[in-house]
N, C-alpha and C. Protein backbone atom coordinates (compact mmCIF):
# COMPACT_ATOMS: atom_id res chain seq x y z
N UNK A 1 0.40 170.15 -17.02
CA UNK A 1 0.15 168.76 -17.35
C UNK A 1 0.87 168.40 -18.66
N UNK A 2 0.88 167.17 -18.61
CA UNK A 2 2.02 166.79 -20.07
C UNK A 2 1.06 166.28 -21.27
N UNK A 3 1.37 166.04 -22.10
CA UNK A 3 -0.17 165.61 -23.16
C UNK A 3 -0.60 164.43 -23.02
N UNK A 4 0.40 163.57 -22.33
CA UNK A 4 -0.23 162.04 -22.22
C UNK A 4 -1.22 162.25 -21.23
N UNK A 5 -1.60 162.62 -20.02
CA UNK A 5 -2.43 163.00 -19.24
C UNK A 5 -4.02 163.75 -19.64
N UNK A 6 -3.39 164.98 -20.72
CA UNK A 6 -4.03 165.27 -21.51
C UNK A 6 -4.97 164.84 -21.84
N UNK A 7 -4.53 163.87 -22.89
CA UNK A 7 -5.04 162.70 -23.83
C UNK A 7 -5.72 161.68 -23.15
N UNK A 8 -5.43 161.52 -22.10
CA UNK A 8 -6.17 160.00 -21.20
C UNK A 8 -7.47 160.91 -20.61
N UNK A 9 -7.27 162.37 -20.34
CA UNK A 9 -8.59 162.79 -19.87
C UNK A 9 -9.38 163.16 -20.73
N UNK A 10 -9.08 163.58 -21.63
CA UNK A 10 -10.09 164.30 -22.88
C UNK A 10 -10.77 162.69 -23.76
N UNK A 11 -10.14 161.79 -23.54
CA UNK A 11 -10.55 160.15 -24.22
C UNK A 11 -11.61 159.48 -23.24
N UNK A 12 -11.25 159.86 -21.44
CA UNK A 12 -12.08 159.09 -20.83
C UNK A 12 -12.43 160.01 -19.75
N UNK A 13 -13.21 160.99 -20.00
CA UNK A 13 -13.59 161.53 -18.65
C UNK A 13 -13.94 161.19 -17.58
N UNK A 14 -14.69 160.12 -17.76
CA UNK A 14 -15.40 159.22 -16.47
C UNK A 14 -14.15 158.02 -15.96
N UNK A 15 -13.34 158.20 -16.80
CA UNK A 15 -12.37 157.14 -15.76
C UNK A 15 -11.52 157.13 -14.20
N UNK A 16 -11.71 159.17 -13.91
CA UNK A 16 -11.67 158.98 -12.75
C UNK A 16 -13.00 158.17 -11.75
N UNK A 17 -14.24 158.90 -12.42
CA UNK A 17 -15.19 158.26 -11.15
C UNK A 17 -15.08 156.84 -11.17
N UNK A 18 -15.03 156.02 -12.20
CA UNK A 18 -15.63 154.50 -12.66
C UNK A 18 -14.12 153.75 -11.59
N UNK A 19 -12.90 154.56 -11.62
CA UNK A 19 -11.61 154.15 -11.08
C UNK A 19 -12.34 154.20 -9.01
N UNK A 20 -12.66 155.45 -8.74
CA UNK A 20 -13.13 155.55 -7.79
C UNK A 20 -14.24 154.98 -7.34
N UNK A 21 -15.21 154.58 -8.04
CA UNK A 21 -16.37 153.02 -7.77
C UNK A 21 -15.50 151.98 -7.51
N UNK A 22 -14.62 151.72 -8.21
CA UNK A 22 -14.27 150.50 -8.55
C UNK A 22 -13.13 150.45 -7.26
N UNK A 23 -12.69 151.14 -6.77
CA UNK A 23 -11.60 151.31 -5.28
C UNK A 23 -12.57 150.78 -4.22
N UNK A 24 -13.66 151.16 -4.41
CA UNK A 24 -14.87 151.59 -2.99
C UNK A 24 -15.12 149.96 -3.29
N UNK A 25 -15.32 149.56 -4.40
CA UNK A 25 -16.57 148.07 -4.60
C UNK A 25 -15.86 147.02 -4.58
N UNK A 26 -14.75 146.91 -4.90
CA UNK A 26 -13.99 145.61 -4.90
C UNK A 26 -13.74 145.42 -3.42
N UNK A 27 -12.90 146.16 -2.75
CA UNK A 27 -12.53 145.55 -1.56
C UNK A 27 -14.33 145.11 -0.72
N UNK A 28 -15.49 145.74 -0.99
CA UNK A 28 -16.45 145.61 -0.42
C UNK A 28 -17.16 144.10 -0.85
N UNK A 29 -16.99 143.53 -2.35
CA UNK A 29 -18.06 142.79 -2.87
C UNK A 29 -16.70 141.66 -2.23
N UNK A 30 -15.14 141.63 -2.05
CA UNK A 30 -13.96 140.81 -1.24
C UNK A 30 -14.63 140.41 0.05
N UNK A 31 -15.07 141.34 0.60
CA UNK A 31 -15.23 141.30 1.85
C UNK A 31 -16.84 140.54 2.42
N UNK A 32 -17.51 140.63 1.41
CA UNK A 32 -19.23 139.56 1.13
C UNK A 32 -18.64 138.29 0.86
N UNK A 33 -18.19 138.18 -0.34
CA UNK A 33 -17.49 137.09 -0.47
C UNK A 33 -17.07 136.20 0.63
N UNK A 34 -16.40 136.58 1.08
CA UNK A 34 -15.75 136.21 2.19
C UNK A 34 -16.70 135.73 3.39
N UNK A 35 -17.52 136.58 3.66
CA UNK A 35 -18.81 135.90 4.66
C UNK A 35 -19.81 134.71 4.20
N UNK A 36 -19.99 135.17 2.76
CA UNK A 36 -20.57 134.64 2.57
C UNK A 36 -19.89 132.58 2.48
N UNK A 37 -18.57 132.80 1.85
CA UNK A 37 -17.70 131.26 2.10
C UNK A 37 -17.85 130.58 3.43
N UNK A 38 -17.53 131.77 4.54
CA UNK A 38 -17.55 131.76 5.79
C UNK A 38 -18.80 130.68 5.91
N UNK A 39 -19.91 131.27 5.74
CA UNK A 39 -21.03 130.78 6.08
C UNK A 39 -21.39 129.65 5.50
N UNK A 40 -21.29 129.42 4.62
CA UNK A 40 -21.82 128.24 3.58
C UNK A 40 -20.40 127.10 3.99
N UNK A 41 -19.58 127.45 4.42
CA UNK A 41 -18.60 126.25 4.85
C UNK A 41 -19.07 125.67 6.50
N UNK A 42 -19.38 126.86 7.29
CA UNK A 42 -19.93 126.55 8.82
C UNK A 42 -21.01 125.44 8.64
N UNK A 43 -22.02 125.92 7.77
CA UNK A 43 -23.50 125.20 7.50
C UNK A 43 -23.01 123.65 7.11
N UNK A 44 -21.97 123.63 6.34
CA UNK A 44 -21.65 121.84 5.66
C UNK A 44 -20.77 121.56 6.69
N UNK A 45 -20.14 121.86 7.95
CA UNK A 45 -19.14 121.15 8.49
C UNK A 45 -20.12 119.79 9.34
N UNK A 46 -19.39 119.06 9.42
CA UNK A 46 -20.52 117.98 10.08
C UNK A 46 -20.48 117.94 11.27
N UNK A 47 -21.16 117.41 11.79
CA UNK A 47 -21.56 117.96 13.09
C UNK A 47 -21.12 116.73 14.08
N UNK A 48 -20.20 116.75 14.98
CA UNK A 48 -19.65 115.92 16.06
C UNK A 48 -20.58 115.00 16.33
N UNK A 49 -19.97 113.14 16.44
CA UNK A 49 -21.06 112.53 17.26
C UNK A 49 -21.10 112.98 18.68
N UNK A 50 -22.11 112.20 19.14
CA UNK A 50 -22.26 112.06 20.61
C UNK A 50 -22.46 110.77 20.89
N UNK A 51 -21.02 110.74 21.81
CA UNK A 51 -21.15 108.96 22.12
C UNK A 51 -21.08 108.92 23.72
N UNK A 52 -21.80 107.95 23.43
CA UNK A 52 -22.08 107.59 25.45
C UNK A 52 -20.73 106.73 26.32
N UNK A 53 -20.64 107.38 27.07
CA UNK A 53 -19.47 106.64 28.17
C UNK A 53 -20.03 104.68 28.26
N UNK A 54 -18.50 104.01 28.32
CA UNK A 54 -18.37 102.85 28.34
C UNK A 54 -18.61 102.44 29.45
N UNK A 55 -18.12 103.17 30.38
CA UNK A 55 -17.78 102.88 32.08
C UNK A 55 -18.32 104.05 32.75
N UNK A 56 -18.37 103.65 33.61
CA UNK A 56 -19.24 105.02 34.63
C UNK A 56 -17.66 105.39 35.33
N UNK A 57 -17.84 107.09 35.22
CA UNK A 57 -16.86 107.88 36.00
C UNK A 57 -16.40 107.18 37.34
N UNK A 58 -15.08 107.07 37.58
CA UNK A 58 -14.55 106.91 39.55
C UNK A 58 -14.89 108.16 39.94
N UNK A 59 -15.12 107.66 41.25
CA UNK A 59 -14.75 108.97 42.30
C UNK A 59 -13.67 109.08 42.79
N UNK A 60 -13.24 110.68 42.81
CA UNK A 60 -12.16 110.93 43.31
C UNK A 60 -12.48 111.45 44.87
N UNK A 61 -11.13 110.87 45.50
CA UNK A 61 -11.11 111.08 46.80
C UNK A 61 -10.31 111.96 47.04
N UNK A 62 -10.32 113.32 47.82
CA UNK A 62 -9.56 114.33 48.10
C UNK A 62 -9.37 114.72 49.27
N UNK A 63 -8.25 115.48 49.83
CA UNK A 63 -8.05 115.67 51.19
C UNK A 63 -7.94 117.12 51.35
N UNK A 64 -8.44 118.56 51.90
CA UNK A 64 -8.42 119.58 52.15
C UNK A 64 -6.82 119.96 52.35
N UNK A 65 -6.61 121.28 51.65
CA UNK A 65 -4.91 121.65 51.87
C UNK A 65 -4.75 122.21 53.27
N UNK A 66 -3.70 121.81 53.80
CA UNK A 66 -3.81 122.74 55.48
C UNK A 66 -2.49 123.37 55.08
N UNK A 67 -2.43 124.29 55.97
CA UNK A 67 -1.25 125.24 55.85
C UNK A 67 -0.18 124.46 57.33
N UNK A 68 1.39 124.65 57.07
CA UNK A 68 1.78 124.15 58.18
C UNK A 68 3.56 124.23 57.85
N UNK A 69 3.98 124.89 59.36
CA UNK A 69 5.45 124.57 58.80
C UNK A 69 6.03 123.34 59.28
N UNK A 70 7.02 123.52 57.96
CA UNK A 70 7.89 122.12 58.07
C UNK A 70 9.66 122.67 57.38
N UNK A 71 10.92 121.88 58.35
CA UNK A 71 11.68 122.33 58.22
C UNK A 71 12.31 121.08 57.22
N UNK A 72 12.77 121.57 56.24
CA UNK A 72 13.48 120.09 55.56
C UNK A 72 14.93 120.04 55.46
């Protein structure tokens, strides 16, 4: 090992684990976050009217397909 390495471990011993919390917790407390926006934006979106038809539906008239040759 070289002394700068040295020196960063003998100054902060715990900076590997606190480095290794901190890998594990960020992407995790990203990822709450994230549901949690999720959710709290779903809850305020407003909610579609419902509007009643002007005119009453036509009926459609349909004719059954037949099979049949034809030479063109």
């Amino acid at each position: 090992m070289n002394t700068i390495e040295t020196n960063l471990k003998e100054t902060n011993p715990k900076g590997g684990l606190l480095r290794k919390i901190l890998v594990v917790l960020v992407p995790i407390g990203i990822l709450i976050l994230f549901i949690i926006i999720s959710i709290i934006l779903a809850a305020l979106k407003p909610k579609p009217e419902v509007k009643k038809r002007t005119r009453p539906v036509l009926a459609v008239m349909a004719t059954p397909a037949v099979s049949d040759r034809v030479q063109l």
